[in-house]
Protein backbone atom coordinates (compact mmCIF):
# COMPACT_ATOMS: atom_id res chain seq x y z
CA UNK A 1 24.48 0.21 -1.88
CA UNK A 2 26.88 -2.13 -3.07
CA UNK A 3 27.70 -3.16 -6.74
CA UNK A 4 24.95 -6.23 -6.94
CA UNK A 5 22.57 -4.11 -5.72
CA UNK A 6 23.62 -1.52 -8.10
CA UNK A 7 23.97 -3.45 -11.13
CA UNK A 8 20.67 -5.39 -10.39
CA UNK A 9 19.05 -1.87 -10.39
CA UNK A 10 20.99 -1.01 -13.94
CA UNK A 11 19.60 -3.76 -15.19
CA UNK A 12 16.14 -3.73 -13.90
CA UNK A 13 15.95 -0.29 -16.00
CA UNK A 14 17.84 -1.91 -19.13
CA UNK A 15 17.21 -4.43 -20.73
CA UNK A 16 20.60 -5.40 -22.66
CA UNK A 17 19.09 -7.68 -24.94
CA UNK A 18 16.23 -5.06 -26.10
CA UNK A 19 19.26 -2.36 -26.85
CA UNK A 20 21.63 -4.36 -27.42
CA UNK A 21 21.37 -3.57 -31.57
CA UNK A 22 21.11 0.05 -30.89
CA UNK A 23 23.85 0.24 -28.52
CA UNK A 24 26.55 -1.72 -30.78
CA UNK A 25 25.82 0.39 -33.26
CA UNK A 26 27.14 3.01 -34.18
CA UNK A 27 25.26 5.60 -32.36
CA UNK A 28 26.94 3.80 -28.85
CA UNK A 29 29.50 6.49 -28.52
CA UNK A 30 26.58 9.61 -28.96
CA UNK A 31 24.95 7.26 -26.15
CA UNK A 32 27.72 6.75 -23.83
CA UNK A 33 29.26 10.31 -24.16
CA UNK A 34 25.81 11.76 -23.58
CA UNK A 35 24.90 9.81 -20.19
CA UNK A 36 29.19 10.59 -19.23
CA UNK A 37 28.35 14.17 -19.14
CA UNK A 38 25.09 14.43 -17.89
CA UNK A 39 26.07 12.39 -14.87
CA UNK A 40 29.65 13.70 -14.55
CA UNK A 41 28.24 17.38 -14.16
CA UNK A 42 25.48 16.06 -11.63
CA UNK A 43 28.08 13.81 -9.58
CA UNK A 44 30.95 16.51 -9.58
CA UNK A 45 28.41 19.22 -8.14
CA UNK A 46 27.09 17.02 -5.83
CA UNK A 47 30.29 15.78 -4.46
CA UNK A 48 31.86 19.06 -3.93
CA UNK A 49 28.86 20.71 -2.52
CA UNK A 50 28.69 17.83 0.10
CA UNK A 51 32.73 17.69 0.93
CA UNK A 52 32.00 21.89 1.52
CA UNK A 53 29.33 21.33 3.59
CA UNK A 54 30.49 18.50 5.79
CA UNK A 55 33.91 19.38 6.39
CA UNK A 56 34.04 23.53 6.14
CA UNK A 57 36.07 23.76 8.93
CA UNK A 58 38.96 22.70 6.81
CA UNK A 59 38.22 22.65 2.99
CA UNK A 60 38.28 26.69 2.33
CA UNK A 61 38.68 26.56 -2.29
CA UNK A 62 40.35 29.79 -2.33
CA UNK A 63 43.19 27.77 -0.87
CA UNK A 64 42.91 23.72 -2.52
CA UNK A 65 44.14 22.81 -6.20
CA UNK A 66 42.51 20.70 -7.82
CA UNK A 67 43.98 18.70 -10.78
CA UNK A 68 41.81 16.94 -13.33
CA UNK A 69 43.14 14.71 -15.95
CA UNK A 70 42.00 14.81 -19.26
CA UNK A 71 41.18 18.20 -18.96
CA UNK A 72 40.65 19.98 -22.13
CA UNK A 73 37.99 18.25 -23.63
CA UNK A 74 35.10 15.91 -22.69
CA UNK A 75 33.66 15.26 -19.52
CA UNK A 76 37.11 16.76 -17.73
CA UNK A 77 36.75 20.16 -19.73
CA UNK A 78 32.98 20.11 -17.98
CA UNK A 79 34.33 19.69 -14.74
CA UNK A 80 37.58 22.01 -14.98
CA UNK A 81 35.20 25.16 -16.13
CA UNK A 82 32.63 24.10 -13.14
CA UNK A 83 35.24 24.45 -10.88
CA UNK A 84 37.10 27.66 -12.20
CA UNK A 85 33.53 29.44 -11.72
CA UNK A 86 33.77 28.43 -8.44
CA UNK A 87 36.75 30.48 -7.91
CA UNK A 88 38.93 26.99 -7.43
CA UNK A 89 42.80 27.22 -8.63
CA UNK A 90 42.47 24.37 -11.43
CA UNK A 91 45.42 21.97 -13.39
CA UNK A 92 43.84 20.59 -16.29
CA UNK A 93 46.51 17.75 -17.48
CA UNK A 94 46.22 16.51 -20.82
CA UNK A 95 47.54 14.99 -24.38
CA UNK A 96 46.41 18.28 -26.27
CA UNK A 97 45.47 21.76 -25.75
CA UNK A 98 41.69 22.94 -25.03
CA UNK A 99 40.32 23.96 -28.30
CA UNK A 100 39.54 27.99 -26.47
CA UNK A 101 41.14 29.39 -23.42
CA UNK A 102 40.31 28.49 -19.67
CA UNK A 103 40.45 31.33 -16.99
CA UNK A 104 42.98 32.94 -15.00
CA UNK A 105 42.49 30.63 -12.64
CA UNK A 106 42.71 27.28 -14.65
CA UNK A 107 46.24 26.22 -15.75
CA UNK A 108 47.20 23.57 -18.30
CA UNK A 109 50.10 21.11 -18.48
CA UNK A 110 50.33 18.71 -21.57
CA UNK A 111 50.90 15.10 -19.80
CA UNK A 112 50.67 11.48 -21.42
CA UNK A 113 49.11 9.74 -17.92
CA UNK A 114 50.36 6.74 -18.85
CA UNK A 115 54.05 7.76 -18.81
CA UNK A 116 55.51 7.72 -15.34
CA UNK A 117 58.55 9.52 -15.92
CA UNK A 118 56.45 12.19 -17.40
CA UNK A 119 54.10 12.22 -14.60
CA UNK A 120 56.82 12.68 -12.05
CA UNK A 121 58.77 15.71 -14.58
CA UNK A 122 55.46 17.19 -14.93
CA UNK A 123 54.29 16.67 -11.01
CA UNK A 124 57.44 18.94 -10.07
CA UNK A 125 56.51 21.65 -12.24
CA UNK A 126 53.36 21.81 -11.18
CA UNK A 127 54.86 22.03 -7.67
CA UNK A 128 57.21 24.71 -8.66
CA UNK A 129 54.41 26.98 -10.55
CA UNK A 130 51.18 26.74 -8.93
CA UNK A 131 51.89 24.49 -5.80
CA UNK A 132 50.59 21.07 -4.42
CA UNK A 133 47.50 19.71 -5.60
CA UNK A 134 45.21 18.83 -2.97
CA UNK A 135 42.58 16.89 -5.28
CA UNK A 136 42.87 14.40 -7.83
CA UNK A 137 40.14 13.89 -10.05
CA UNK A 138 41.09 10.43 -12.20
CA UNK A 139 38.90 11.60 -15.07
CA UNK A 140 40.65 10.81 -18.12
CA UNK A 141 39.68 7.69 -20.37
CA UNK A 142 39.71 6.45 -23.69
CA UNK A 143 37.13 3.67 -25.88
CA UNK A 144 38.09 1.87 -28.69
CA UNK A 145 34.60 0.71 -29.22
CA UNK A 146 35.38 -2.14 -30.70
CA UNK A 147 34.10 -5.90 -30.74
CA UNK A 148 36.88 -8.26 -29.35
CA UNK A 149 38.53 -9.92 -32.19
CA UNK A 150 38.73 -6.24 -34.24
CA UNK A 151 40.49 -4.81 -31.33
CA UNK A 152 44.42 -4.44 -31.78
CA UNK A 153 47.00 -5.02 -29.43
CA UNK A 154 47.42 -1.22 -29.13
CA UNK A 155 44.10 -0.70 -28.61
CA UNK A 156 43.41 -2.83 -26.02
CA UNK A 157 46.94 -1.74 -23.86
CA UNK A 158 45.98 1.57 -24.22
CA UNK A 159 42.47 1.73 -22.86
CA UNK A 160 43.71 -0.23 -19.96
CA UNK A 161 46.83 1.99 -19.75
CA UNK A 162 44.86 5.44 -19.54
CA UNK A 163 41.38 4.09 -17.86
CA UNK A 164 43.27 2.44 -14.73
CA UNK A 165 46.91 2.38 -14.74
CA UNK A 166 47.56 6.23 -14.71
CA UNK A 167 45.29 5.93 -11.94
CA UNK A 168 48.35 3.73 -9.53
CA UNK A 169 51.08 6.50 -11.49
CA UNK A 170 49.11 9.37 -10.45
CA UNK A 171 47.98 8.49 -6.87
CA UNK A 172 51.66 7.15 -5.98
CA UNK A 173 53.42 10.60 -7.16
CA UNK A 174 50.48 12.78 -5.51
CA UNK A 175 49.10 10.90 -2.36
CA UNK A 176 52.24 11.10 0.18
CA UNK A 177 51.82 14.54 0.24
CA UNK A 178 48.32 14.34 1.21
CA UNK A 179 49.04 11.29 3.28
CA UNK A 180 51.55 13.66 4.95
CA UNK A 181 49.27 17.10 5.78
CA UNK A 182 46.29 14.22 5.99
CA UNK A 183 44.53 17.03 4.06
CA UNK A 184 42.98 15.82 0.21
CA UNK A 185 40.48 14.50 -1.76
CA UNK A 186 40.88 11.80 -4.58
CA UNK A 187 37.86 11.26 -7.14
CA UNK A 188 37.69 8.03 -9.38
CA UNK A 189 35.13 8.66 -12.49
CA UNK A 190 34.07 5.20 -13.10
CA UNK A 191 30.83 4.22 -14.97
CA UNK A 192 27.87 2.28 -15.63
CA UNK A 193 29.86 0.42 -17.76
CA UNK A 194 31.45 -0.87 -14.62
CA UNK A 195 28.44 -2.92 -13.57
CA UNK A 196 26.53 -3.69 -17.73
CA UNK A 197 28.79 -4.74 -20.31
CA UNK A 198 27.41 -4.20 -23.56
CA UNK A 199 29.14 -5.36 -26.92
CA UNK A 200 31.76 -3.40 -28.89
CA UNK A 201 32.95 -2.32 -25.67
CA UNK A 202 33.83 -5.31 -23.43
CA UNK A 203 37.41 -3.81 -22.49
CA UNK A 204 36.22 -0.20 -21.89
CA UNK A 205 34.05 -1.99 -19.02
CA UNK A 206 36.85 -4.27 -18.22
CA UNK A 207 39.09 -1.30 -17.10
CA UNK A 208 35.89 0.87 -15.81
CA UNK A 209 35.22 -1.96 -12.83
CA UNK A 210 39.04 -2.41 -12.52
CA UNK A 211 38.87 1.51 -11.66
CA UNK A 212 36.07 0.88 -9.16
CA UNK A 213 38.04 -1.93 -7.56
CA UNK A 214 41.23 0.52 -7.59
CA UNK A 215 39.66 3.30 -5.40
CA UNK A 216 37.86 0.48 -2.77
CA UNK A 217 41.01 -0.41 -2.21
CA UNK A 218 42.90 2.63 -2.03
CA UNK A 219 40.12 4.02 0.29
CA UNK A 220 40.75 1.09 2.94
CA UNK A 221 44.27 1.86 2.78
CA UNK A 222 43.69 5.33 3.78
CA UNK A 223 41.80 4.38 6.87
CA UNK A 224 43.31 0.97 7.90
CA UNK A 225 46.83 1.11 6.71
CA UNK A 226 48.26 5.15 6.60
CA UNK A 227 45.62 6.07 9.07
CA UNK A 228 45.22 9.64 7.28
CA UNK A 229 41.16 9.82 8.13
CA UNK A 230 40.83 13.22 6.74
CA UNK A 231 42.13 12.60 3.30
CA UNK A 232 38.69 11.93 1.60
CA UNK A 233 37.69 9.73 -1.22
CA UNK A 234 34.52 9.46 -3.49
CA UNK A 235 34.02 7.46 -6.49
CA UNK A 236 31.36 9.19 -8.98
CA UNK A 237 29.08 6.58 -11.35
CA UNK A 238 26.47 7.59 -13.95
CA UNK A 239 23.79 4.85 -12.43
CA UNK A 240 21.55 7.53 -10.88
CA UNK A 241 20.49 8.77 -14.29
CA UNK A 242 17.17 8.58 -14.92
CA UNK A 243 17.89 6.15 -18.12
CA UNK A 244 13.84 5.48 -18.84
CA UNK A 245 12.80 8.76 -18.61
CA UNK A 246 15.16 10.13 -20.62
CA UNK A 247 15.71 7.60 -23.48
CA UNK A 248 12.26 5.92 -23.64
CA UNK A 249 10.87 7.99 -26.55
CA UNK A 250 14.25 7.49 -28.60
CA UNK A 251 15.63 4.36 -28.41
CA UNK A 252 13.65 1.46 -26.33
């Protein structure tokens, strides 16, 4: 399915105009956060289940690391204690701490994603401590949920900054390594808001379809251009929600 067909599906179920009062208000964020994890958990589930199933030969979890960015709270948190259930060796990477303790087998690094020099430092000492990570989950993201003209410069650089350009920092100081065993997995969260831009939160989608376009790309380089067919990529969306069913009697 590709994005028109997508997006034409979106908006066959929404009907921007109808919501578009209750979604600038402010109740958007409750809305958005609440579709983020309920997707998120589905998509993350799915995704592993199906890379286990389809490629056992070579994906055994006792042995992969996964790191997930913006790990200690949110939608990362979710998919950081999923994992460490699973028995997975997890790197949660984040700005702050999680507010109570992750397992054994869950360790976290403090890590601004939009510094490179940090990324790198930090990157070694993960190395050093718990060993190569062998998926990426591109998780972390920030809204400033915001019209336009009330948006400051900060603002607006930092969405961008943490929603798609950690994503080109983080893939270029992780991926040769993968590139080089042709072994790994790299997971883009991305979001309806890719496809249905609603008001209040114009650059939040801006940088959601830029992080869509980021991992097309970077999955055609894998095949066509470093030829490493085994290092997998999946982007996750929350589209396949069942928005009607489980909004009707609240807010259309």
């Amino acid at each position: 399915m590709n994005r028109l067909e997508i997006q034409d599906r979106l908006l066959a179920i929404i009907n921007p105009n109808a919501l578009g009062p209750i979604l600038s208000s402010k109740h958007t964020p409750v809305i958005l956060r609440t579709l983020g994890a309920l997707g998120l958990a589905y998509a993350i589930n799915k995704a592993f289940n199906r890379l286990a199933l389809n490629n056992s030969s070579s994906w055994d979890w006792r042995r992969e690391i996964v790191l997930v960015t913006g790990g200690s709270s949110g939608l990362g948190e979710l998919v950081v204690r999923k994992l460490a259930k699973k028995c997975v060796k997890v790197v949660a990477v984040d700005l702050n701490a999680p507010k109570t303790l992750f397992p054994a087998n869950v360790s976290f690094y403090k890590l601004d994603v939009t510094n490179p020099e940090k990324i790198r430092r930090v990157a070694q000492v993960i190395r050093d401590e718990v060993g190569e990570p062998t998926v990426l989950v591109n998780n972390a993201g920030v809204a400033a949920m915001k019209p336009i003209l009330e948006e400051t410069d900060q603002e607006i650089r930092r969405t961008f900054d943490v929603n798609i350009v950690a994503h080109f920092f983080l893939v270029r100081e992780l991926l040769p390594h993968m590139i080089k065993e042709n072994h790994g997995h790299i997971i883009t969260i991305a979001s309806m808001a890719s496809f249905v831009t609603l008001a209040s939160n114009v650059d939040y989608s801006c940088s959601k379809a830029a992080a869509l376009t980021f991992h097309e790309g970077l999955t055609q380089e894998l095949k066509y251009r470093y030829k490493a067919n085994n290092v997998c990529t999946r982007q996750e969306l929350v589209h396949n929600i069942p928005l009607r069913g489980l909004f009707a009697n609240t807010i259309i």
